[in-house]
Protein backbone atom coordinates (compact mmCIF):
# COMPACT_ATOMS: atom_id res chain seq x y z
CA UNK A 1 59.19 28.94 -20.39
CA UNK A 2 59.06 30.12 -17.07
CA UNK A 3 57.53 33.43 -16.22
CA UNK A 4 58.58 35.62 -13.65
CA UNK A 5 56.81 37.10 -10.72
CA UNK A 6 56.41 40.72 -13.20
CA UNK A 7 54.90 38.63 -15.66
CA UNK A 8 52.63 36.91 -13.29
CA UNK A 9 50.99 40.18 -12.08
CA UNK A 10 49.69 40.68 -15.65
CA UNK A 11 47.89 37.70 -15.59
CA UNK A 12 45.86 38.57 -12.16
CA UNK A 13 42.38 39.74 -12.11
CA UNK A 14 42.30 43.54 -12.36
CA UNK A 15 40.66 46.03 -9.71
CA UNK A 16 36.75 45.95 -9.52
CA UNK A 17 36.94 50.24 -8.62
CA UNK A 18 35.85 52.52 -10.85
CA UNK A 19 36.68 56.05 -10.49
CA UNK A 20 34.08 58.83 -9.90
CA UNK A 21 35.40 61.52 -12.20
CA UNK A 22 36.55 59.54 -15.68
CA UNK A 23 34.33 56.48 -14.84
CA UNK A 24 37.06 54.53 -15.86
CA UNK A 25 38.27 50.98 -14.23
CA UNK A 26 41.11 51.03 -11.59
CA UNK A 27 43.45 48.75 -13.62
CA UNK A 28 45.75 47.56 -10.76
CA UNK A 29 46.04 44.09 -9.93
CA UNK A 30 43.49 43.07 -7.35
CA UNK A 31 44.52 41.39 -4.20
CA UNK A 32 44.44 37.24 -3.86
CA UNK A 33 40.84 36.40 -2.85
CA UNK A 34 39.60 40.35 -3.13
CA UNK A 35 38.11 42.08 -5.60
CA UNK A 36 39.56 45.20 -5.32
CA UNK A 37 43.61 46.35 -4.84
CA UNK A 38 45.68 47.46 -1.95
CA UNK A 39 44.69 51.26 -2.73
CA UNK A 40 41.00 50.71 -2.80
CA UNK A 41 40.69 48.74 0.36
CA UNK A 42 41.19 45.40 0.08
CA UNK A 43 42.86 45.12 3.62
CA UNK A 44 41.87 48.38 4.89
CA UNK A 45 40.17 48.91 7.80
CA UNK A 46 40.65 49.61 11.64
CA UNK A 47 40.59 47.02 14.26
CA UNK A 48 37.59 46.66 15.97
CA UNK A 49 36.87 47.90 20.12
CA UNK A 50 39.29 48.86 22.67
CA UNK A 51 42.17 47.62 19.55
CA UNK A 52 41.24 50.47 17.97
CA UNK A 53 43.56 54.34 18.22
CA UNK A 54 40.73 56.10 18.76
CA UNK A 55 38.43 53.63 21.76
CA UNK A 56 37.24 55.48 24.53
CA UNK A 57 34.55 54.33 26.32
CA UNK A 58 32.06 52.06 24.30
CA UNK A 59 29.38 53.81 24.36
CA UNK A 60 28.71 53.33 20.62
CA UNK A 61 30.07 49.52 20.03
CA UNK A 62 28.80 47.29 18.38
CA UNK A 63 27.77 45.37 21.22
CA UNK A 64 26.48 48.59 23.31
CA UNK A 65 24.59 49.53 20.25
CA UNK A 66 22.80 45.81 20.05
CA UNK A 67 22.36 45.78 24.12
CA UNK A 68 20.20 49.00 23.60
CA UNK A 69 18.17 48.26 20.87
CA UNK A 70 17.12 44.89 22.56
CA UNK A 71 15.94 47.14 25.56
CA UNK A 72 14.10 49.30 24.08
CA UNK A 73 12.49 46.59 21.96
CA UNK A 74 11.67 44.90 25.76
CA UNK A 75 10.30 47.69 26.73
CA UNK A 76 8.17 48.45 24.26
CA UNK A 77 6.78 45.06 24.38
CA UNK A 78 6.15 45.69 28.02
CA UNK A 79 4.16 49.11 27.45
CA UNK A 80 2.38 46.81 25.25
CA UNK A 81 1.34 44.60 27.64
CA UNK A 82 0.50 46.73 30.41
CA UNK A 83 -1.89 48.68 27.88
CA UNK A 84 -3.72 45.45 26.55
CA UNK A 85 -4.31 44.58 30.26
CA UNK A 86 -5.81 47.96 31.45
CA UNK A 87 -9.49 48.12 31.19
């Protein structure tokens, strides 16, 4: 017996989202290799940088973000070291 692609669907793993008002399961198929279906985000999302609608400048990438945070961390090191070496 061969089953058809309907039939198929009712054999996939169901939606891991559960809703905030009933508490109740999603019970859409999830999607291959997600846990969750195409309404709850499986392949949602936004690309990432000057791919995304709303880039302007970078000022709060990813990469801009990290850059800063490893300065600051330098400089605090340094403030460090100049007040160990004072007398």
């Amino acid at each position: 017996m061969k089953l058809s692609p309907v039939n198929l669907m009712h054999l996939a793993p169901r939606c891991t989202a559960k809703s905030k008002r009933s508490g109740f399961q999603c019970k859409a198929p999830a999607v291959r290799g997600k846990k969750v279906c195409r309404m709850h985000g499986a392949r949602g999302g936004a690309p990432c940088g000057s791919l995304h609608g709303r880039y302007v400048h970078g000022k709060q990438t990813r990469k801009a973000i990290e850059a800063r945070r490893e300065t600051r961390d330098l400089i605090q090191k340094a403030l460090q070291l100049l007040a160990s070496i004072e007398i």
